[in-house]
Each structure stands twice: as structure tokens, then as C-alpha cells.
C-alpha atoms as a PDB file:
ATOM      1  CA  UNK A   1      18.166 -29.210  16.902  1.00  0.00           C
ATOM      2  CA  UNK A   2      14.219 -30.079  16.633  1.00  0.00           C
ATOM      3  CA  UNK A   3      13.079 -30.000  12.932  1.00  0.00           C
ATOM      4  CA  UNK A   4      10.791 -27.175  13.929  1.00  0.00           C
ATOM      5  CA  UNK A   5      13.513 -24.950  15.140  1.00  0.00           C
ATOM      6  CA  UNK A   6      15.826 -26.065  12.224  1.00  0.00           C
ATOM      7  CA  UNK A   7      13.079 -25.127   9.849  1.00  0.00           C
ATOM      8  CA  UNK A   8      12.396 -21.722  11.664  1.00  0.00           C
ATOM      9  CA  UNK A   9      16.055 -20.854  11.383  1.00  0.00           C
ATOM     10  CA  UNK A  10      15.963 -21.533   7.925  1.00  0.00           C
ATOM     11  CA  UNK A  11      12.778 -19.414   7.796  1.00  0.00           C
ATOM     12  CA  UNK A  12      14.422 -16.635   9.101  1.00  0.00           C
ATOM     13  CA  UNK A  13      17.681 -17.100   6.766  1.00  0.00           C
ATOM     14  CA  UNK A  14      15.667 -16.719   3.888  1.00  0.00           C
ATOM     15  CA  UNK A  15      13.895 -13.291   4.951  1.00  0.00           C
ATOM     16  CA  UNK A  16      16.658 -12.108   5.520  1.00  0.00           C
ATOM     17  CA  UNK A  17      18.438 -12.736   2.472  1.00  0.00           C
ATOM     18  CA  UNK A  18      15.192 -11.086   1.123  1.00  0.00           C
ATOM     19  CA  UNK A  19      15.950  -8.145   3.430  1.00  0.00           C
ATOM     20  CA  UNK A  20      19.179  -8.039   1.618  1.00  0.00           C
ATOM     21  CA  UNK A  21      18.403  -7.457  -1.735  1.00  0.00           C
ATOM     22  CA  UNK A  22      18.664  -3.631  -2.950  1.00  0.00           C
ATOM     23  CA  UNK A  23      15.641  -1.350  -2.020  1.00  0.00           C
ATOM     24  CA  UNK A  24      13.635  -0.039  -5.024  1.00  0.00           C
ATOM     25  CA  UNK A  25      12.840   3.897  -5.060  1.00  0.00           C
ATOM     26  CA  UNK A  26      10.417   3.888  -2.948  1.00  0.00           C
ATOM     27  CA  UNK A  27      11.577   2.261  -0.408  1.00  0.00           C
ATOM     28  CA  UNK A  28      14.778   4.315  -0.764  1.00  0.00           C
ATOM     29  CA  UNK A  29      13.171   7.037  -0.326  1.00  0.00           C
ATOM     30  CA  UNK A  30      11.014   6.236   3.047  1.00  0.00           C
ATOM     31  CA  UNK A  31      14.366   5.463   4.286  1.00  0.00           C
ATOM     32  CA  UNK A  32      15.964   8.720   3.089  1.00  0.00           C
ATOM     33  CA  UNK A  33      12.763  10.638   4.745  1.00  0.00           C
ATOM     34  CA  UNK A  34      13.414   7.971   8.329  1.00  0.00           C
ATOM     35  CA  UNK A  35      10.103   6.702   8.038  1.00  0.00           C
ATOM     36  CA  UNK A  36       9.693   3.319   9.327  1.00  0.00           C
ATOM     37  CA  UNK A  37       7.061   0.436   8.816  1.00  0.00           C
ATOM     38  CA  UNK A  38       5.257   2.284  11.693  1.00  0.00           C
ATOM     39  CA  UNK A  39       4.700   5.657   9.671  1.00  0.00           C
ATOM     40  CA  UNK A  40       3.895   3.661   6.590  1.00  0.00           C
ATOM     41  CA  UNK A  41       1.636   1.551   8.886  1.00  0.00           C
ATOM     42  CA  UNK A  42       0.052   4.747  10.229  1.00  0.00           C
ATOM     43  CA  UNK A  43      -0.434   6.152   6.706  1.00  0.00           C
ATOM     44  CA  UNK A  44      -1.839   2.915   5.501  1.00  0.00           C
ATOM     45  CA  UNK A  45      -5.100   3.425   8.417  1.00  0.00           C
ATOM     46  CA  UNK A  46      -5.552   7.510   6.862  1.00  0.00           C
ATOM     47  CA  UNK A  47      -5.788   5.865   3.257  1.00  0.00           C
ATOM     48  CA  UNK A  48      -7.093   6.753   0.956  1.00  0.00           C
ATOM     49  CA  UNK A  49      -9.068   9.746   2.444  1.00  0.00           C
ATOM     50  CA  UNK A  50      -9.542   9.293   5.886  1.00  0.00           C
ATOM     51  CA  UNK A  51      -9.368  12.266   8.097  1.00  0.00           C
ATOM     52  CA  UNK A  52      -8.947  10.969  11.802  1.00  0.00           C
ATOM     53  CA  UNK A  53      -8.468  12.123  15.326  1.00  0.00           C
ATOM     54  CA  UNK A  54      -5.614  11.521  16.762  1.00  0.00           C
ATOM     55  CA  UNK A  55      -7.486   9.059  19.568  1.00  0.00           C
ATOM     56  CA  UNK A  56      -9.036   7.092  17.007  1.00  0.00           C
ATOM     57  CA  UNK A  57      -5.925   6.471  14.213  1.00  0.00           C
ATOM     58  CA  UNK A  58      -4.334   5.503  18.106  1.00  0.00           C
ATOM     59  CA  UNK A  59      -7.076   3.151  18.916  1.00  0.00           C
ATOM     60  CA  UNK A  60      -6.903   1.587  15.377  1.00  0.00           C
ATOM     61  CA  UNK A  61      -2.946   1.139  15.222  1.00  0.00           C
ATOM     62  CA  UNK A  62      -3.253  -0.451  18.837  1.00  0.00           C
ATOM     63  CA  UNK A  63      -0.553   2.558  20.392  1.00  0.00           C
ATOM     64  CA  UNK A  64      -1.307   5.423  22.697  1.00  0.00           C
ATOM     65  CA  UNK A  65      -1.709   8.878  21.770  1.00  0.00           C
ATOM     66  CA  UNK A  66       1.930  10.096  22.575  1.00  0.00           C
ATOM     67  CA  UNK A  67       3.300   7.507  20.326  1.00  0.00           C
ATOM     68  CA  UNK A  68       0.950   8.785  17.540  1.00  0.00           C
ATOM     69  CA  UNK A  69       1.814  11.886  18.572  1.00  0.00           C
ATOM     70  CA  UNK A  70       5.662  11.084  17.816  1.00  0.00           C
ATOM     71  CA  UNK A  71       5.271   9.501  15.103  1.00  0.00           C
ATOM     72  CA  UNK A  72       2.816  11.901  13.304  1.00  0.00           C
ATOM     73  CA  UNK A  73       5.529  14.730  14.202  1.00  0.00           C
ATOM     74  CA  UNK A  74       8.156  13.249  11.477  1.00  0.00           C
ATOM     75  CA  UNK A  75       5.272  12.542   9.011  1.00  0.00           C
ATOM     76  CA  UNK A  76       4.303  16.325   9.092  1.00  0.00           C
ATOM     77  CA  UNK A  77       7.696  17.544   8.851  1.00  0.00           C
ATOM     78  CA  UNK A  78       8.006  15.618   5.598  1.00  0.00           C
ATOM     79  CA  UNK A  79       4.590  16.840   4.485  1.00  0.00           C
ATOM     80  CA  UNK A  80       3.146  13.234   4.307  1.00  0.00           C
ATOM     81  CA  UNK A  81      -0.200  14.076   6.583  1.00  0.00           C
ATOM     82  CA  UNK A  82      -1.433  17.458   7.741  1.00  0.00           C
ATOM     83  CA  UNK A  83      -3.170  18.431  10.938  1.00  0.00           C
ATOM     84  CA  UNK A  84      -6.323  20.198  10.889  1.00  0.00           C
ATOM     85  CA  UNK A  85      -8.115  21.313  13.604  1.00  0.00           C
ATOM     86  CA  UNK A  86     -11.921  19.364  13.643  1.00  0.00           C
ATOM     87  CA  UNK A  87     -14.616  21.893  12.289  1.00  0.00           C
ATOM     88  CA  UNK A  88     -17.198  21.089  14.703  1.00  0.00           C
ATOM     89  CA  UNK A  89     -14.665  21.055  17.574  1.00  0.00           C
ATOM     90  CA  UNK A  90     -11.465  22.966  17.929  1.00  0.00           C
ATOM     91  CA  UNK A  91     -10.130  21.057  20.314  1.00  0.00           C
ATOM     92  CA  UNK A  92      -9.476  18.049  18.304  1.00  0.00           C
ATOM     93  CA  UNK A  93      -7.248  17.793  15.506  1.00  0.00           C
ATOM     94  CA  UNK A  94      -7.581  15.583  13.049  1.00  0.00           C
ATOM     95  CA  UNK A  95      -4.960  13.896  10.343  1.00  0.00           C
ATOM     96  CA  UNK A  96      -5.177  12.949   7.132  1.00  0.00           C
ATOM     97  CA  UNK A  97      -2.687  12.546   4.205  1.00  0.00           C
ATOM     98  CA  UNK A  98      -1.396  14.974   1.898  1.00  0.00           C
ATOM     99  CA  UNK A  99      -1.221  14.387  -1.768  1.00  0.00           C
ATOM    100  CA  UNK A 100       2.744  13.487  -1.880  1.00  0.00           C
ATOM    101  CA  UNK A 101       2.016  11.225   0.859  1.00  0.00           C
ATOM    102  CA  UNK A 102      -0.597   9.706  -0.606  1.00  0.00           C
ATOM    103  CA  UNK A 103       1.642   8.990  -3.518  1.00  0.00           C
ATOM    104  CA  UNK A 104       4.384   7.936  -1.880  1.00  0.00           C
ATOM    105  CA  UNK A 105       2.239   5.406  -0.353  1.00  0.00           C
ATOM    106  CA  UNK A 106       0.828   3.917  -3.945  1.00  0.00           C
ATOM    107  CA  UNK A 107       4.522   4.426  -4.949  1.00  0.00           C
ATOM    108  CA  UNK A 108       6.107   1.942  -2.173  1.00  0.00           C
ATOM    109  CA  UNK A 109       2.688  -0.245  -2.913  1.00  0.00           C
ATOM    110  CA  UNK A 110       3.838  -0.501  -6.047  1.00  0.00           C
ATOM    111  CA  UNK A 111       7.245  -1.483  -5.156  1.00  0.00           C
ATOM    112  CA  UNK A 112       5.861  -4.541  -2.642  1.00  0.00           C
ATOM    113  CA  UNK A 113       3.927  -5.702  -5.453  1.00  0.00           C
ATOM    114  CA  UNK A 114       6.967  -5.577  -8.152  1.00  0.00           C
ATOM    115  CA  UNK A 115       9.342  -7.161  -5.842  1.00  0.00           C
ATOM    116  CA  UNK A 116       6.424  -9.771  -5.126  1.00  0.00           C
ATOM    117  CA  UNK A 117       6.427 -10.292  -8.358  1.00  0.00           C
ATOM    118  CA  UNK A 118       9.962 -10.581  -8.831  1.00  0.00           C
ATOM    119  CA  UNK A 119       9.920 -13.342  -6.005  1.00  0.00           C
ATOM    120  CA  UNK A 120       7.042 -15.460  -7.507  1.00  0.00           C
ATOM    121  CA  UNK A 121       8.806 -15.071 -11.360  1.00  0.00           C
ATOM    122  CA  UNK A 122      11.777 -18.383 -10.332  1.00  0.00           C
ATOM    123  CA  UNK A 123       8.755 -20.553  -9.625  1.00  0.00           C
ATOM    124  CA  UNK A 124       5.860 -22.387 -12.199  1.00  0.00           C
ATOM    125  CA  UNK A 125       2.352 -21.367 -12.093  1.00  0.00           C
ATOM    126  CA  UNK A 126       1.952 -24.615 -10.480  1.00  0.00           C
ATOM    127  CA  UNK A 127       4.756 -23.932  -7.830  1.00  0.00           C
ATOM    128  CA  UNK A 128       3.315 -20.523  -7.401  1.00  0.00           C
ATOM    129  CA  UNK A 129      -0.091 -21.865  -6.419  1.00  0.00           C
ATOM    130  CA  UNK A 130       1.282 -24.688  -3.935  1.00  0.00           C
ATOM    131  CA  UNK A 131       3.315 -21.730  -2.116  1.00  0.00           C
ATOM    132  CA  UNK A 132       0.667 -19.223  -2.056  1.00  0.00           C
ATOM    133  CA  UNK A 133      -1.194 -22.006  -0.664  1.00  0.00           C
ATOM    134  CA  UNK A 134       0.951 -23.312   2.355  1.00  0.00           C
ATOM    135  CA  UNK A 135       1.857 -19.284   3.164  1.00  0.00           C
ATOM    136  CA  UNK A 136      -1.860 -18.672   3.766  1.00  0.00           C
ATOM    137  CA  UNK A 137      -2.133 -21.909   5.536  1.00  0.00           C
ATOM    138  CA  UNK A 138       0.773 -20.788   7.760  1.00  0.00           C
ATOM    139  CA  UNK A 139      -0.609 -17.372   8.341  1.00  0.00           C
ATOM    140  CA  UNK A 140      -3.545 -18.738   9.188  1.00  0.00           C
ATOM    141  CA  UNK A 141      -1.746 -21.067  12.209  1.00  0.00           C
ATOM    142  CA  UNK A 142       0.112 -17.932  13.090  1.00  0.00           C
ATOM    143  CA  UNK A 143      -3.216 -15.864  13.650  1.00  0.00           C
ATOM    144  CA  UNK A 144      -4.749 -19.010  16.212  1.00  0.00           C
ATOM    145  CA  UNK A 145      -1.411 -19.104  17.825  1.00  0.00           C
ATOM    146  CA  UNK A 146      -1.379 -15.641  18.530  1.00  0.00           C
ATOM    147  CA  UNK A 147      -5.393 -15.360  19.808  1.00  0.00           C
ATOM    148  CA  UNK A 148      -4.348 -18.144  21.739  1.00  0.00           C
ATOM    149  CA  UNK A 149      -1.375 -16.211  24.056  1.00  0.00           C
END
């Protein structure tokens, strides 16, 4: 096996032993409402006070409109955004969050950063630094590679 392979299976070994560890609240509760990273996604672009049409949150998630459309459907039934028909014209309906989904998005924000937190507290200030360090650097060759395809 080529170092870089052996290195990437590692890689993905580790996140998903991070996977692994118990969900906080938050998190439970997305799951217990079946909202996935794509509704959370979705709520992140209506943050904090965005009211959108349904062509433009599409456009800015990079999906259609029918898969907006689907998953805005379970977001609604869970009272997490709210459609409201567009005051200068009826025809478009725009979304925006409600108040519980607007706290259930600071709460699961909150969670990301605790358990980030949690993950940085087994390693130095100095350790810290060095891995915050080669994580943006490998970000940053993930974002070429990908402009690149």
C-alpha cells in the first residue's frame, strides 16, 4: 500500500472513530427530528434572518428547486422555516427560519464548537497550533484539487 493511501485510510479511521463518539443534545435531537447535514446546511444559507426564494436558497446550496422543495417540506413540518408568500409577488414564496429553528441551529453550533473543543483539550497549545496549522494547509490542497477536476 502507497504511503498516501495508507495515510488516507488512517484518515478515514480516525473520523470515524470521531463519528463514534455519543451525540450531544443537539445533535440528538436533529436526528430525532431526521434532519440531515443537508437541512442544517440549508438552514445555515437562511441564517440569521434571511428570507429567500426558493430559486435563490437553490442556486446558493448548488441543488435544484425540487430538491429544495423536498427538503424544505420536512423542515416545515418540524417548524424550523416557514413559507411566506413574497409581498410584492404572490407567486413566489419565500423561506426563512422560525425562532426554534433558529435556536436549534445556535444550539447544534454550540455543540460543534464544544466537541471541538473537547478534541483540541488532549493536545498543548503548541500541538494545537501545529494541527490547526497543517488542517488549513490541507484544506487548502483539497480546495485546488477540487477547482482542478
Amino acid at each position: 500500500m502507497q504511503p498516501f493511501t495508507a495515510n488516507a485510510h488512517r484518515l478515514l479511521q480516525l473520523f470515524h472513530a470521531m463519528r463514534e463518539v455519543k451525540p450531544g443534545s443537539a445533535i440528538q435531537r436533529l436526528q430525532a427530528l431526521h434532519l440531515s447535514m443537508s437541512h442544517t446546511r440549508l438552514m445555515h444559507v437562511l441564517a440569521p434572518d434571511h428570507s429567500l426564494p426558493m430559486k435563490d436558497l437553490a442556486d446558493a446550496l448548488g441543488l435544484t428547486p425540487p430538491s429544495v422543495t423536498a427538503l424544505t417540506r420536512r423542515l416545515v413540518q418540524n417548524n424550523m422555516v416557514q413559507r411566506e408568500a413574497d409581498a410584492s409577488d404572490s407567486r413566489v414564496v419565500l423561506l426563512s427560519l422560525t425562532d426554534e429553528g433558529r435556536a436549534l441551529l445556535r444550539d447544534v453550533y454550540q455543540q460543534h464548537l464544544a466537541d471541538m473543543e473537547r478534541l483540541l483539550h488532549g493536545l498543548t497549545s503548541e500541538e494545537q497550533e501545529q494541527f490547526l496549522g497543517l488542517m488549513e494547509r490541507a484544506v487548502s490542497a483539497l480546495r485546488e484539487s477540487t477547482t482542478d477536476v
